[in-house]
PDB file of N, CA and C in Angstrom:
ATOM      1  N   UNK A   1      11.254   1.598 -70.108  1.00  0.00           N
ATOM      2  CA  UNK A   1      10.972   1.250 -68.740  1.00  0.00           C
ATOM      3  C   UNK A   1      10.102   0.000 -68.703  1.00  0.00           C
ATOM      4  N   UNK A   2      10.577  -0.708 -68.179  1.00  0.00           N
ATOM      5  CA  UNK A   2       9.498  -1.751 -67.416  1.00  0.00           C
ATOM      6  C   UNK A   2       8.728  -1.741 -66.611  1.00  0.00           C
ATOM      7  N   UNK A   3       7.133  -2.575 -66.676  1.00  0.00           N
ATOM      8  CA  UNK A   3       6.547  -2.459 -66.300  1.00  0.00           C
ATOM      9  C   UNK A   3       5.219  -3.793 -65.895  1.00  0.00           C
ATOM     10  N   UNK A   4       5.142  -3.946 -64.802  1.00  0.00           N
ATOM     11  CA  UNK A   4       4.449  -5.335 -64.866  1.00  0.00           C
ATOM     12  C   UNK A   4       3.182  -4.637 -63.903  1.00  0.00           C
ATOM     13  N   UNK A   5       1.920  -5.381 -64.193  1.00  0.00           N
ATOM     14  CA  UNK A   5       0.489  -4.814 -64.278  1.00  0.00           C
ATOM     15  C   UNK A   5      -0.235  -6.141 -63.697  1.00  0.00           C
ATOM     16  N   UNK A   6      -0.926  -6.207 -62.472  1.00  0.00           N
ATOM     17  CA  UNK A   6      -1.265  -7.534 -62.147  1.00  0.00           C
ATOM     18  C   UNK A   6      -2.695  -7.090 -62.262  1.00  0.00           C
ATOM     19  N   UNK A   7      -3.224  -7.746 -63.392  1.00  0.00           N
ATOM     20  CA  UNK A   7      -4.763  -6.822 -63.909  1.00  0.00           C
ATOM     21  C   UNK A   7      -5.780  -8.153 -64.487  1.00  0.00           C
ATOM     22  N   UNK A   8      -7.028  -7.910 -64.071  1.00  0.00           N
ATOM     23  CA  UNK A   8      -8.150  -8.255 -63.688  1.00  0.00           C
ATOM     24  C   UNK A   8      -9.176  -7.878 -65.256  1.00  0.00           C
ATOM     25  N   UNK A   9      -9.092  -8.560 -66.253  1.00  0.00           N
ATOM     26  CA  UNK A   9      -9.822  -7.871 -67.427  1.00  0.00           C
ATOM     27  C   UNK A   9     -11.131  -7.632 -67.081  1.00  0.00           C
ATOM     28  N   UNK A  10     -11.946  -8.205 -66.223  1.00  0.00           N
ATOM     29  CA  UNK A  10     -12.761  -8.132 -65.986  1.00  0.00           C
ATOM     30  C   UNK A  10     -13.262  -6.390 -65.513  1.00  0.00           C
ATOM     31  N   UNK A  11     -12.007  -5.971 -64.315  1.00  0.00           N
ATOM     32  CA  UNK A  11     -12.196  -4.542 -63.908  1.00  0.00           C
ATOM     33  C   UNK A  11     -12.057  -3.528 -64.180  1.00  0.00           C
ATOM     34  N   UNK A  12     -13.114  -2.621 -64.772  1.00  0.00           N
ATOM     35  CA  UNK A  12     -12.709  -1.065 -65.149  1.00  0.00           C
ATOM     36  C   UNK A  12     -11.871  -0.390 -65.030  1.00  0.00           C
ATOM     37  N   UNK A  13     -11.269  -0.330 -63.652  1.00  0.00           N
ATOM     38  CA  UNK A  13     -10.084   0.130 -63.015  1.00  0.00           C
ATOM     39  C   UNK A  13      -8.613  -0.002 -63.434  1.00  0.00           C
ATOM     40  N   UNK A  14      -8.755  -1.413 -63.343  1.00  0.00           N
ATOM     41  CA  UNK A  14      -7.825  -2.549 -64.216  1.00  0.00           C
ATOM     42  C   UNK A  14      -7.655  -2.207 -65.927  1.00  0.00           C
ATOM     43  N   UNK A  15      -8.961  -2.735 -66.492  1.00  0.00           N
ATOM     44  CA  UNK A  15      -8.324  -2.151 -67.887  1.00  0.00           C
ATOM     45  C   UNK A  15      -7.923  -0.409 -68.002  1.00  0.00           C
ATOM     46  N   UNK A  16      -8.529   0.779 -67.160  1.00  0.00           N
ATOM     47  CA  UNK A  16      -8.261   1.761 -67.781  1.00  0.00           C
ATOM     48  C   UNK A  16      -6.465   1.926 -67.125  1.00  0.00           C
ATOM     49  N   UNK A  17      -6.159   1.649 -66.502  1.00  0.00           N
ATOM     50  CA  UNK A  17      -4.300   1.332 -66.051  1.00  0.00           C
ATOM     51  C   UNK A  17      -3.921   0.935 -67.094  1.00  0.00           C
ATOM     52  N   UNK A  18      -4.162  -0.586 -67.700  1.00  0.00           N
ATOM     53  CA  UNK A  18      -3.721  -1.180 -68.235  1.00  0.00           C
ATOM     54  C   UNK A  18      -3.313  -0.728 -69.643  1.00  0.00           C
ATOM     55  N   UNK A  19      -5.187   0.311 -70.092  1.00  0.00           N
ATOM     56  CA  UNK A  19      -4.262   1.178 -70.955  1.00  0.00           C
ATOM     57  C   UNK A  19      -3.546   2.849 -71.154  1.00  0.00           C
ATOM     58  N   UNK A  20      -3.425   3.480 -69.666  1.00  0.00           N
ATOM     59  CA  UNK A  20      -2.589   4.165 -70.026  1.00  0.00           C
ATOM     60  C   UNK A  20      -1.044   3.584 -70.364  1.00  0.00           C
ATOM     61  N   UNK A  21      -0.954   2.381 -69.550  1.00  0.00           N
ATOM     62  CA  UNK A  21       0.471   1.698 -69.567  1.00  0.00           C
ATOM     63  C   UNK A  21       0.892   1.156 -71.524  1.00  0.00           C
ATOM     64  N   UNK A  22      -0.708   1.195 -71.696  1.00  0.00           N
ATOM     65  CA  UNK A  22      -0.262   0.692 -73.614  1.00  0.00           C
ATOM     66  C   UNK A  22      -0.025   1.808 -74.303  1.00  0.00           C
ATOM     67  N   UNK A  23      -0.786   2.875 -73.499  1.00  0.00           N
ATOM     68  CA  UNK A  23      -0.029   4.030 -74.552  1.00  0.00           C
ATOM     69  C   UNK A  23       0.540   4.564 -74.521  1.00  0.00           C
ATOM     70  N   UNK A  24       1.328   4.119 -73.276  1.00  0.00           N
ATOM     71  CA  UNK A  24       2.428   5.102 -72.420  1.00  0.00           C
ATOM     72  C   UNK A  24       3.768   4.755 -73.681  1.00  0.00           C
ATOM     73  N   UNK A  25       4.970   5.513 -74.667  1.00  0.00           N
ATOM     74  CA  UNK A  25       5.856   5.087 -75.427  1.00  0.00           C
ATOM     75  C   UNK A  25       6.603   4.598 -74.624  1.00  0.00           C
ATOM     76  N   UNK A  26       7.580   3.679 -74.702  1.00  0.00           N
ATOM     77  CA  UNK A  26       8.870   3.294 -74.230  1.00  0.00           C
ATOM     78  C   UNK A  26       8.232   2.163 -72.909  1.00  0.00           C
ATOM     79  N   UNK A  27       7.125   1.894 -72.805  1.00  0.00           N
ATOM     80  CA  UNK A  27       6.774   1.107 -71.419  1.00  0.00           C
ATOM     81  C   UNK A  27       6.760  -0.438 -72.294  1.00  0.00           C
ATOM     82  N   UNK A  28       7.865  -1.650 -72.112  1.00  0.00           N
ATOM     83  CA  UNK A  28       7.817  -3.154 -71.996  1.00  0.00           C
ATOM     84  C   UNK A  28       7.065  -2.933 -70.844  1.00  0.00           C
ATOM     85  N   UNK A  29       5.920  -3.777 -71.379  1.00  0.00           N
ATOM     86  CA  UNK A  29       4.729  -4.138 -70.401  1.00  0.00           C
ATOM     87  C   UNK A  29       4.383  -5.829 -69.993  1.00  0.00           C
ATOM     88  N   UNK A  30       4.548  -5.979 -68.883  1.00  0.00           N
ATOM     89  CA  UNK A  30       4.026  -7.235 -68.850  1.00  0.00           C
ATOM     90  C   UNK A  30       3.185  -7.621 -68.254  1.00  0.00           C
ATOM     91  N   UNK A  31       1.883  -8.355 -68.463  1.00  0.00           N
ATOM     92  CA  UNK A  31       0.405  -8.286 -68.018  1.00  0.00           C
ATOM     93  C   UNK A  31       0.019  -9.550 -67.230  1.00  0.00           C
ATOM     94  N   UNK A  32      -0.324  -9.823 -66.351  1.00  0.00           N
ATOM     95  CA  UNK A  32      -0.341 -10.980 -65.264  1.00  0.00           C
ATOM     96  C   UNK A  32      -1.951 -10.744 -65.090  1.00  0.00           C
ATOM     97  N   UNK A  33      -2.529 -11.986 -65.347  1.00  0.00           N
ATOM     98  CA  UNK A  33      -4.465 -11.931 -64.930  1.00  0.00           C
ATOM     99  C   UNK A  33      -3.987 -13.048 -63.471  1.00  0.00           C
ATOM    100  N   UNK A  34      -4.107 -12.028 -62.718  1.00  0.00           N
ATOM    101  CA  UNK A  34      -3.885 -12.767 -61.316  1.00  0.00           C
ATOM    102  C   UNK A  34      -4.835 -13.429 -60.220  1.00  0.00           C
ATOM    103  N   UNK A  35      -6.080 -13.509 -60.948  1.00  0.00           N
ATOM    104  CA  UNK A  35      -7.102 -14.707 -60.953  1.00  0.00           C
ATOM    105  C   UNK A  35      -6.276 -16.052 -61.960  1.00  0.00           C
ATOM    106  N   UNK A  36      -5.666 -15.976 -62.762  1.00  0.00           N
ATOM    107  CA  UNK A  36      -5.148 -17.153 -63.594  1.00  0.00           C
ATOM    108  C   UNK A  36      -3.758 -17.585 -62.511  1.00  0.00           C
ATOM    109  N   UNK A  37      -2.903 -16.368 -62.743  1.00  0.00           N
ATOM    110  CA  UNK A  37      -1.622 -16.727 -62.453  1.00  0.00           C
ATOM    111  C   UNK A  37      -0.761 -15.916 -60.815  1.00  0.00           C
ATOM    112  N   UNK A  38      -1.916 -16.014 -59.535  1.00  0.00           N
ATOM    113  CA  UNK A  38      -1.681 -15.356 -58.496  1.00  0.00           C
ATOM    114  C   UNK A  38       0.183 -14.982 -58.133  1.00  0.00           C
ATOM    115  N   UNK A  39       0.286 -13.705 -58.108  1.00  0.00           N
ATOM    116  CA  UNK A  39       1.502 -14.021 -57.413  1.00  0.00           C
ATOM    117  C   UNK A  39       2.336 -14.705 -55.994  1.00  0.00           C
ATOM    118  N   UNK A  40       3.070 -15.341 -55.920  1.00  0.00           N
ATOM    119  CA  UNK A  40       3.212 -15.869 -54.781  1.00  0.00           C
ATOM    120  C   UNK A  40       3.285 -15.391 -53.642  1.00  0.00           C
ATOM    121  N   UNK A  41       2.631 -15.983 -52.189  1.00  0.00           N
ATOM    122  CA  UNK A  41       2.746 -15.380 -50.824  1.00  0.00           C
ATOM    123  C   UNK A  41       3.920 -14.207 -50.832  1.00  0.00           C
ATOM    124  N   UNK A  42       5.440 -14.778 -50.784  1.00  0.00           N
ATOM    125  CA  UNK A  42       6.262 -14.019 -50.771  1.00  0.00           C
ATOM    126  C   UNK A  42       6.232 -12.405 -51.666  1.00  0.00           C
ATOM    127  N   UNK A  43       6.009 -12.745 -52.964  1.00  0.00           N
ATOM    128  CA  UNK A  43       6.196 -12.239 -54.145  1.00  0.00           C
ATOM    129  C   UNK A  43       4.471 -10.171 -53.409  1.00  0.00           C
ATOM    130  N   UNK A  44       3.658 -11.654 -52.921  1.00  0.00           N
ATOM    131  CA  UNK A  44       2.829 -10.136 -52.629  1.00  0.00           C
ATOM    132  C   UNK A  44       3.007  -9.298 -51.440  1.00  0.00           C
ATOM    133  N   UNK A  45       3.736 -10.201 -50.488  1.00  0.00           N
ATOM    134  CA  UNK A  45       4.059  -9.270 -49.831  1.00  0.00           C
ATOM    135  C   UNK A  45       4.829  -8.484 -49.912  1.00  0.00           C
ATOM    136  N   UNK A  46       5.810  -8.959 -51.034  1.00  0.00           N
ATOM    137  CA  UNK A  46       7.265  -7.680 -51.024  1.00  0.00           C
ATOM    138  C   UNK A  46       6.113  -6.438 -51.912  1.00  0.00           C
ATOM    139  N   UNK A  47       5.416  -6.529 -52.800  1.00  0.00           N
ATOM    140  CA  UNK A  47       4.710  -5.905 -53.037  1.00  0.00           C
ATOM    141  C   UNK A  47       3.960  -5.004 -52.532  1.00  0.00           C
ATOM    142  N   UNK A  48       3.425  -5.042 -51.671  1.00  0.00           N
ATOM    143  CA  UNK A  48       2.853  -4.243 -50.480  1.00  0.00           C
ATOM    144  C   UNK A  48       3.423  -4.080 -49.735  1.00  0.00           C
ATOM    145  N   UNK A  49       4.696  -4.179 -49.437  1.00  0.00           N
ATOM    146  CA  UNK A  49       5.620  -3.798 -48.825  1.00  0.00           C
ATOM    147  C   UNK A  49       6.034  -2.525 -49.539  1.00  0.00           C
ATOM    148  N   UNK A  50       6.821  -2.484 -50.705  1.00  0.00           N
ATOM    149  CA  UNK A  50       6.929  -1.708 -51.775  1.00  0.00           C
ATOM    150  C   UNK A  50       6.149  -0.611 -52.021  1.00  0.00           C
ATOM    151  N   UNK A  51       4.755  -0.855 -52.039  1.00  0.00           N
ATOM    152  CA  UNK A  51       4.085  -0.042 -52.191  1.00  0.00           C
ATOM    153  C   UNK A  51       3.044   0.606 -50.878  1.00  0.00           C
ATOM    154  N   UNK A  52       3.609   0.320 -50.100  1.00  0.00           N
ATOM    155  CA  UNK A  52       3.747   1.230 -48.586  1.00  0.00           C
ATOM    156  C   UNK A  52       2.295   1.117 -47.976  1.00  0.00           C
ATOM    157  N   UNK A  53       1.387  -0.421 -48.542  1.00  0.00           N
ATOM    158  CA  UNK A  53       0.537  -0.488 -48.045  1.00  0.00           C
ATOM    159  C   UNK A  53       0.340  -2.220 -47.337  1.00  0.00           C
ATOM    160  N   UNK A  54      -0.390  -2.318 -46.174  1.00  0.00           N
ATOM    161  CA  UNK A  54      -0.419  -3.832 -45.223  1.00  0.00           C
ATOM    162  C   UNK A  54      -1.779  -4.380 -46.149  1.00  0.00           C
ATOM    163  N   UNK A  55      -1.313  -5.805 -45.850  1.00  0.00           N
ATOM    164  CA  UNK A  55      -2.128  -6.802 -46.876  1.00  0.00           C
ATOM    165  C   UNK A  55      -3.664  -6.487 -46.553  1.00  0.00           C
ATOM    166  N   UNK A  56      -4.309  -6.148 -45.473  1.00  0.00           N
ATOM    167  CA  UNK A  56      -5.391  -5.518 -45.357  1.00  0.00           C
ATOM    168  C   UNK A  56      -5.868  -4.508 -46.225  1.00  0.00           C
ATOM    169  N   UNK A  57      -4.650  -3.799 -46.105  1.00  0.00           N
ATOM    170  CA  UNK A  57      -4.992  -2.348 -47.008  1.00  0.00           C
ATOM    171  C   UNK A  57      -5.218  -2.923 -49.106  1.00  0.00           C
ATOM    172  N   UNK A  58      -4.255  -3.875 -49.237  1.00  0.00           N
ATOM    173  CA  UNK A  58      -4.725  -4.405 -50.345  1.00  0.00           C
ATOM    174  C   UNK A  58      -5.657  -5.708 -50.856  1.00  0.00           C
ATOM    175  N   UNK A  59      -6.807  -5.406 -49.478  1.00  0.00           N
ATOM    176  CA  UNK A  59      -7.794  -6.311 -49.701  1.00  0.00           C
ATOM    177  C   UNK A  59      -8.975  -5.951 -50.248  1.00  0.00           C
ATOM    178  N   UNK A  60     -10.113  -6.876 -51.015  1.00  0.00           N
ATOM    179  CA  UNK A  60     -10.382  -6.496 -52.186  1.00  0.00           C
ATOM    180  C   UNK A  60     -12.081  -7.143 -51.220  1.00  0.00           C
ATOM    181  N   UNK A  61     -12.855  -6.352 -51.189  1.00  0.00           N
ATOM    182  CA  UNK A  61     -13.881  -6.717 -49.925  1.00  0.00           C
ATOM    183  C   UNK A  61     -15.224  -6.852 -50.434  1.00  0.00           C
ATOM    184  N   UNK A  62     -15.354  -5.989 -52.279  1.00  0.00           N
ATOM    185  CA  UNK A  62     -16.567  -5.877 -52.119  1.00  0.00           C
ATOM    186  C   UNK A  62     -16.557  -7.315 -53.403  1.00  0.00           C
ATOM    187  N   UNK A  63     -17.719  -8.475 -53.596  1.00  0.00           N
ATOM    188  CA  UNK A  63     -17.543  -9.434 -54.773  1.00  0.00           C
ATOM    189  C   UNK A  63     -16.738 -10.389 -54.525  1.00  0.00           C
ATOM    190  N   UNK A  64     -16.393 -10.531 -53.050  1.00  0.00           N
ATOM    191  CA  UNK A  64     -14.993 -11.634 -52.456  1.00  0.00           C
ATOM    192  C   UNK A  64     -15.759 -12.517 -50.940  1.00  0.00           C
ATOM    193  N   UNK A  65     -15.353 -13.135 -50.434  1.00  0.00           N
ATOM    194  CA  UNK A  65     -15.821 -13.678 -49.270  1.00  0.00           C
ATOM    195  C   UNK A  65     -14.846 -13.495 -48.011  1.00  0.00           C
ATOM    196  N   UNK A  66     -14.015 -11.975 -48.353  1.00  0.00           N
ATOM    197  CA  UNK A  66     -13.275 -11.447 -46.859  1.00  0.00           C
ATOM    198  C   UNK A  66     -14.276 -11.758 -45.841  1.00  0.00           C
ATOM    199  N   UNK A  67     -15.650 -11.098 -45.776  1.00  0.00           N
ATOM    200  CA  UNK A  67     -16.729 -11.608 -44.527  1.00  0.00           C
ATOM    201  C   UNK A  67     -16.855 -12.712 -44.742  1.00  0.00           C
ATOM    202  N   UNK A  68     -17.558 -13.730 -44.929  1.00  0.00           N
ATOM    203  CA  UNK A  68     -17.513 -14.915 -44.579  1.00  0.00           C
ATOM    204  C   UNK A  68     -16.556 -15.705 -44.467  1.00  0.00           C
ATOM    205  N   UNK A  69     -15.099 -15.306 -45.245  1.00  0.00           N
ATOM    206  CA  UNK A  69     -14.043 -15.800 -44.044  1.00  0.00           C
ATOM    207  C   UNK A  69     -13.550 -15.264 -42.937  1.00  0.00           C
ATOM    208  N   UNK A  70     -14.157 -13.977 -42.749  1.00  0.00           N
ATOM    209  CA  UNK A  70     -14.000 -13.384 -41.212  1.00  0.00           C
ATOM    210  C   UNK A  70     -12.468 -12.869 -41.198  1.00  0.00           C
ATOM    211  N   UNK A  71     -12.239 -12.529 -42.563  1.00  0.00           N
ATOM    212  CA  UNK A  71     -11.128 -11.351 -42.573  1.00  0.00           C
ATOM    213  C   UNK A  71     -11.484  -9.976 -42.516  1.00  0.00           C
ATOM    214  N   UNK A  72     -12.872  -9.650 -42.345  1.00  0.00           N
ATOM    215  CA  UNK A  72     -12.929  -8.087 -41.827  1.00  0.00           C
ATOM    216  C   UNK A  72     -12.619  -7.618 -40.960  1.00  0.00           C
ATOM    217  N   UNK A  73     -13.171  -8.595 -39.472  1.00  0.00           N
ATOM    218  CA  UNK A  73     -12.276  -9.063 -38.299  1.00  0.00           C
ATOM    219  C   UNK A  73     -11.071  -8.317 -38.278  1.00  0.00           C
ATOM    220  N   UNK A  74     -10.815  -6.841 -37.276  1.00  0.00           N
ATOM    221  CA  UNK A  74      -9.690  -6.126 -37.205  1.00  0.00           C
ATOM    222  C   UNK A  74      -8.734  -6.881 -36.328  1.00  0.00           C
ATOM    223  N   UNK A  75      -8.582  -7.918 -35.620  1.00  0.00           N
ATOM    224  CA  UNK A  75      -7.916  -8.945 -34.878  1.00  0.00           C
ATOM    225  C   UNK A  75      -7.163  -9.674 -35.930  1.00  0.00           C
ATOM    226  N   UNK A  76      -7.674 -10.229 -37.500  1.00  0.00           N
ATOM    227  CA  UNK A  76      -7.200 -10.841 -38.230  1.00  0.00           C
ATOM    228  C   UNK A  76      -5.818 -10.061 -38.347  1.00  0.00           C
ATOM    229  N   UNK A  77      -4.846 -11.273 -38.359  1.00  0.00           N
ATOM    230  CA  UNK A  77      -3.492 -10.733 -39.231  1.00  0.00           C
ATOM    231  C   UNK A  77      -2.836 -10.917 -40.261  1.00  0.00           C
ATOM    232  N   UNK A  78      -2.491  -9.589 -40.336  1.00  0.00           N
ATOM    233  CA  UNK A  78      -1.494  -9.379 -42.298  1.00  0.00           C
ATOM    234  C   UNK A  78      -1.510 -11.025 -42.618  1.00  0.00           C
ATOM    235  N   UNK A  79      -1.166 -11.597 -41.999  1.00  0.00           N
ATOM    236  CA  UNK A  79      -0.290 -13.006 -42.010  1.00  0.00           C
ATOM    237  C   UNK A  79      -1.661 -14.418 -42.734  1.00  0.00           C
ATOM    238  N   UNK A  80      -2.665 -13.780 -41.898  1.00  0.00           N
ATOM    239  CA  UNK A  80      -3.676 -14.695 -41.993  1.00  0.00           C
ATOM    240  C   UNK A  80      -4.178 -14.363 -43.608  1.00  0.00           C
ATOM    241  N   UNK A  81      -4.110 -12.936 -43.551  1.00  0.00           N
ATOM    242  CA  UNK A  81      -5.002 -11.938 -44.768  1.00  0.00           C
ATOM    243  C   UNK A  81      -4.125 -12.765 -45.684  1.00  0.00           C
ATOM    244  N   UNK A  82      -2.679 -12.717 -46.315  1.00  0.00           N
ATOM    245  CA  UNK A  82      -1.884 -13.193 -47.209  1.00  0.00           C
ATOM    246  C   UNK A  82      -2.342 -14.562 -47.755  1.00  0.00           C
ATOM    247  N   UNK A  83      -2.295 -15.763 -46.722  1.00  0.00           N
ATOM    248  CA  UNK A  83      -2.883 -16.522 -46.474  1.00  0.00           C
ATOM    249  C   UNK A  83      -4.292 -17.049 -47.399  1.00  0.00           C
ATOM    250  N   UNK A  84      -5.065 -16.290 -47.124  1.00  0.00           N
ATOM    251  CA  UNK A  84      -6.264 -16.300 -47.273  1.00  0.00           C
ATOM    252  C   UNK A  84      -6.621 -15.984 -48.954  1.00  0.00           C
ATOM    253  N   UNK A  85      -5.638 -14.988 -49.142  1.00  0.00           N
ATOM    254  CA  UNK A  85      -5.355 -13.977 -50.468  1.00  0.00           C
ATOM    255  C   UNK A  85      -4.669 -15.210 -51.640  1.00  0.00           C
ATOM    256  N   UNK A  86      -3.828 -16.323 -51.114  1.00  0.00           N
ATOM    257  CA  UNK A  86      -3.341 -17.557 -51.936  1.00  0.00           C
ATOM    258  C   UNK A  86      -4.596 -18.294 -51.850  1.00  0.00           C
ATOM    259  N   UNK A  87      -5.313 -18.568 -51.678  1.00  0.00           N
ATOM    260  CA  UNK A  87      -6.482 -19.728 -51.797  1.00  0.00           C
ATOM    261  C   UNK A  87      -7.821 -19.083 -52.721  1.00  0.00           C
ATOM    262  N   UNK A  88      -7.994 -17.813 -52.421  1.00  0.00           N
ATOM    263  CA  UNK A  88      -8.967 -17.070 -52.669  1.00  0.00           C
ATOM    264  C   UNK A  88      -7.966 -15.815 -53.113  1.00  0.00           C
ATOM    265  N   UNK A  89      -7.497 -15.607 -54.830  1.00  0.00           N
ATOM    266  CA  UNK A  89      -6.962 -14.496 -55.236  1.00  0.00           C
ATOM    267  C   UNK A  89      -7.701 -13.310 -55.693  1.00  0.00           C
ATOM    268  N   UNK A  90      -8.997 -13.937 -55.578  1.00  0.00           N
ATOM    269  CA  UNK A  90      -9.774 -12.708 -55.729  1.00  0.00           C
ATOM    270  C   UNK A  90      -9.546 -11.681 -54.609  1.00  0.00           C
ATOM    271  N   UNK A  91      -9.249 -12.047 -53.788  1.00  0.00           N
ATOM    272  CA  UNK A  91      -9.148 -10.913 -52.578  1.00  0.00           C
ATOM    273  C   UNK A  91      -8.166 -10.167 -53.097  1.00  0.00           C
ATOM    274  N   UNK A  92      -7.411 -10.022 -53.676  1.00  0.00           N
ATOM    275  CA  UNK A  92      -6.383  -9.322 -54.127  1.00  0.00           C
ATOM    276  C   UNK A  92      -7.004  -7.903 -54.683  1.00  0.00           C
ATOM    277  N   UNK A  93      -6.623  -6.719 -54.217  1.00  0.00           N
ATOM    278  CA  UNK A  93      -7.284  -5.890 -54.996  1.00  0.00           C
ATOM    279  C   UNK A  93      -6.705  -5.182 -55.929  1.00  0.00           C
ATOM    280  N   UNK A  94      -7.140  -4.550 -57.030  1.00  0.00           N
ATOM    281  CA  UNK A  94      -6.653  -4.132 -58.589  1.00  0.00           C
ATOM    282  C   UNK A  94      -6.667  -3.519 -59.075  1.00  0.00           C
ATOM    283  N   UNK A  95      -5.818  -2.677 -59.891  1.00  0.00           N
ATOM    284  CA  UNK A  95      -4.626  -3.470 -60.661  1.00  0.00           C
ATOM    285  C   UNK A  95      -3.327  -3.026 -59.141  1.00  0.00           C
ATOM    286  N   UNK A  96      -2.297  -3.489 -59.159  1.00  0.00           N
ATOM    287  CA  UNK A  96      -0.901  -3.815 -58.560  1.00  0.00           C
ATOM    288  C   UNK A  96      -0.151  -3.179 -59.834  1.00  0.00           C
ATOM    289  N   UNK A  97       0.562  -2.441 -59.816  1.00  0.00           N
ATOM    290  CA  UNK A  97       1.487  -2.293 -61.085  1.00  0.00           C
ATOM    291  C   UNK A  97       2.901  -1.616 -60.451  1.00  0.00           C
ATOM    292  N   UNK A  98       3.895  -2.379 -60.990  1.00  0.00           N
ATOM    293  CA  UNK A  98       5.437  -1.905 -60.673  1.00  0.00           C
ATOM    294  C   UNK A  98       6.287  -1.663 -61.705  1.00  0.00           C
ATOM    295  N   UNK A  99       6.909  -0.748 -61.528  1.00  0.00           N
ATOM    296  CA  UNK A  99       7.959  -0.501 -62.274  1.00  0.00           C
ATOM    297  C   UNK A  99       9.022  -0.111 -61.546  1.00  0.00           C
ATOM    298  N   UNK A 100       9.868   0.393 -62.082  1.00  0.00           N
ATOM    299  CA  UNK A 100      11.511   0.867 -61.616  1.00  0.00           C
ATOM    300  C   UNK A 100      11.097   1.955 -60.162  1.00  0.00           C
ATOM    301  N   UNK A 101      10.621   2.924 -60.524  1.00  0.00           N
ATOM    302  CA  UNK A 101      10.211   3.549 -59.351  1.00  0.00           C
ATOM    303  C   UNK A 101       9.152   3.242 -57.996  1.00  0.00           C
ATOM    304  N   UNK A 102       8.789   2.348 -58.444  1.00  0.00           N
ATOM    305  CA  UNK A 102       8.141   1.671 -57.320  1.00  0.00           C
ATOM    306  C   UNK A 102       6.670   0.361 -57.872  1.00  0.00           C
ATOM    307  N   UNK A 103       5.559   0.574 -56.573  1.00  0.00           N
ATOM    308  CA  UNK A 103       4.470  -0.497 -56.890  1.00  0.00           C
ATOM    309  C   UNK A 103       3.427   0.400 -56.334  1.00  0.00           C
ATOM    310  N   UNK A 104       2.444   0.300 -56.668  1.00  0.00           N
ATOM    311  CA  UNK A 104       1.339   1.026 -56.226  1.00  0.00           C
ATOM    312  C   UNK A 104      -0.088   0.067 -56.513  1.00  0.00           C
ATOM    313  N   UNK A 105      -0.941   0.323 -55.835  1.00  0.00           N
ATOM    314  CA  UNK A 105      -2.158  -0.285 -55.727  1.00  0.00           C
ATOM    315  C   UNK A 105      -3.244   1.160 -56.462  1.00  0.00           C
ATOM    316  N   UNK A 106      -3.498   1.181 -57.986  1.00  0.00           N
ATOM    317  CA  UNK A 106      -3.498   2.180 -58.820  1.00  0.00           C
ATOM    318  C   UNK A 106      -5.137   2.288 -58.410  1.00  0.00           C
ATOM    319  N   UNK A 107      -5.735   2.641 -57.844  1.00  0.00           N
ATOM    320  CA  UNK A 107      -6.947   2.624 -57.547  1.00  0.00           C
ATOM    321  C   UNK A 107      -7.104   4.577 -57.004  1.00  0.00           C
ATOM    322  N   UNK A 108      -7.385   5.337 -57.996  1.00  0.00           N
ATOM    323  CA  UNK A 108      -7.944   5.181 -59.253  1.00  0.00           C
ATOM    324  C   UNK A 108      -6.877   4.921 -60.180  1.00  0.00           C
ATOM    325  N   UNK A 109      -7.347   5.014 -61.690  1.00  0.00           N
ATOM    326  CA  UNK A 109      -5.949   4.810 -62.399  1.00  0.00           C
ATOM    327  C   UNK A 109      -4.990   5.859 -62.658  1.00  0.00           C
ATOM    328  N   UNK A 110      -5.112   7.290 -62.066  1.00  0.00           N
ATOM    329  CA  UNK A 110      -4.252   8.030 -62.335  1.00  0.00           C
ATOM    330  C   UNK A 110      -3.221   7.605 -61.356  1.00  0.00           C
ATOM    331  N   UNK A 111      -2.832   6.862 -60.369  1.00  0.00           N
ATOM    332  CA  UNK A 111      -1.811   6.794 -60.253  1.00  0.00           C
ATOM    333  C   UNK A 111      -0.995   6.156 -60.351  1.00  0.00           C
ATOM    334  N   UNK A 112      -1.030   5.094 -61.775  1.00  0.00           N
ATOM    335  CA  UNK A 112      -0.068   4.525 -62.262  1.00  0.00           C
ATOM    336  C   UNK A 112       0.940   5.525 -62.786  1.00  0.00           C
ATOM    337  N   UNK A 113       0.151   6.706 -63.251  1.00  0.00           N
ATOM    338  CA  UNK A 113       1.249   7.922 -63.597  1.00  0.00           C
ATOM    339  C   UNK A 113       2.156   8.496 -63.047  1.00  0.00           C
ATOM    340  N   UNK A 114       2.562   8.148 -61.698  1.00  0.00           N
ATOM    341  CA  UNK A 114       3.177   8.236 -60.330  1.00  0.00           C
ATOM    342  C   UNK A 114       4.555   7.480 -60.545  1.00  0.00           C
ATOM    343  N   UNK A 115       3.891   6.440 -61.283  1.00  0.00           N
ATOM    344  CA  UNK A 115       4.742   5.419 -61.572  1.00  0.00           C
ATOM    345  C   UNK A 115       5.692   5.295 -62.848  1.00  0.00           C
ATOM    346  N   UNK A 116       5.432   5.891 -64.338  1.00  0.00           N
ATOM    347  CA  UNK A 116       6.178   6.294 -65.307  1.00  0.00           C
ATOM    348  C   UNK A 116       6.502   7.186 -65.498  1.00  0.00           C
TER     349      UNK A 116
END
């Protein structure tokens, strides 16, 4: 099974996903540090689309400048949030991981297991 992991080495959260996915047998894994290599506007929204949550819901609030860009602001839209999420990928929150059965925003990490 395939499996792509948009992970943050920096985050606890992030690496402990990252390694049930290494010790998971049979998982081609592919690892994206999405502070380096953001996925594209399009690319995150089908993502959160996928994984049945609005770009709000995969915003990343605490260590980011959502408030001082005044994306806490419940008026702000998905549209703006996305937006905002390409300039500043830290807002992105972590890990994102997809495979065949779907995408999930694995926070905690047991539910990447949802996912293999």
């Amino acid at each position: 099974m395939k499996a792509t992991i948009w992970h943050n080495p920096a985050c606890g959260t992030s690496r402990k996903t990252l390694a049930i996915l290494e010790e998971t047998p049979g998982i081609e894994l592919t690892v994206i540090e999405y502070l380096k290599t953001p996925p594209s506007r399009d690319q995150l929204a089908a993502l959160y689309t996928r994984a049945g949550i609005t770009p709000r819901e995969g915003m990343r609030l605490m260590g980011t400048p959502a408030e001082e860009l005044g994306l806490t602001d419940p008026a702000v839209s998905d549209d703006a949030i996305l937006d905002a999420m390409m300039h500043h990928p830290i807002l992105i929150q972590r890990p994102l991981v997809e495979t065949e059965k779907g995408v999930a925003l694995c926070r905690p990490q047991e539910k990447v297991l949802d996912l293999i």
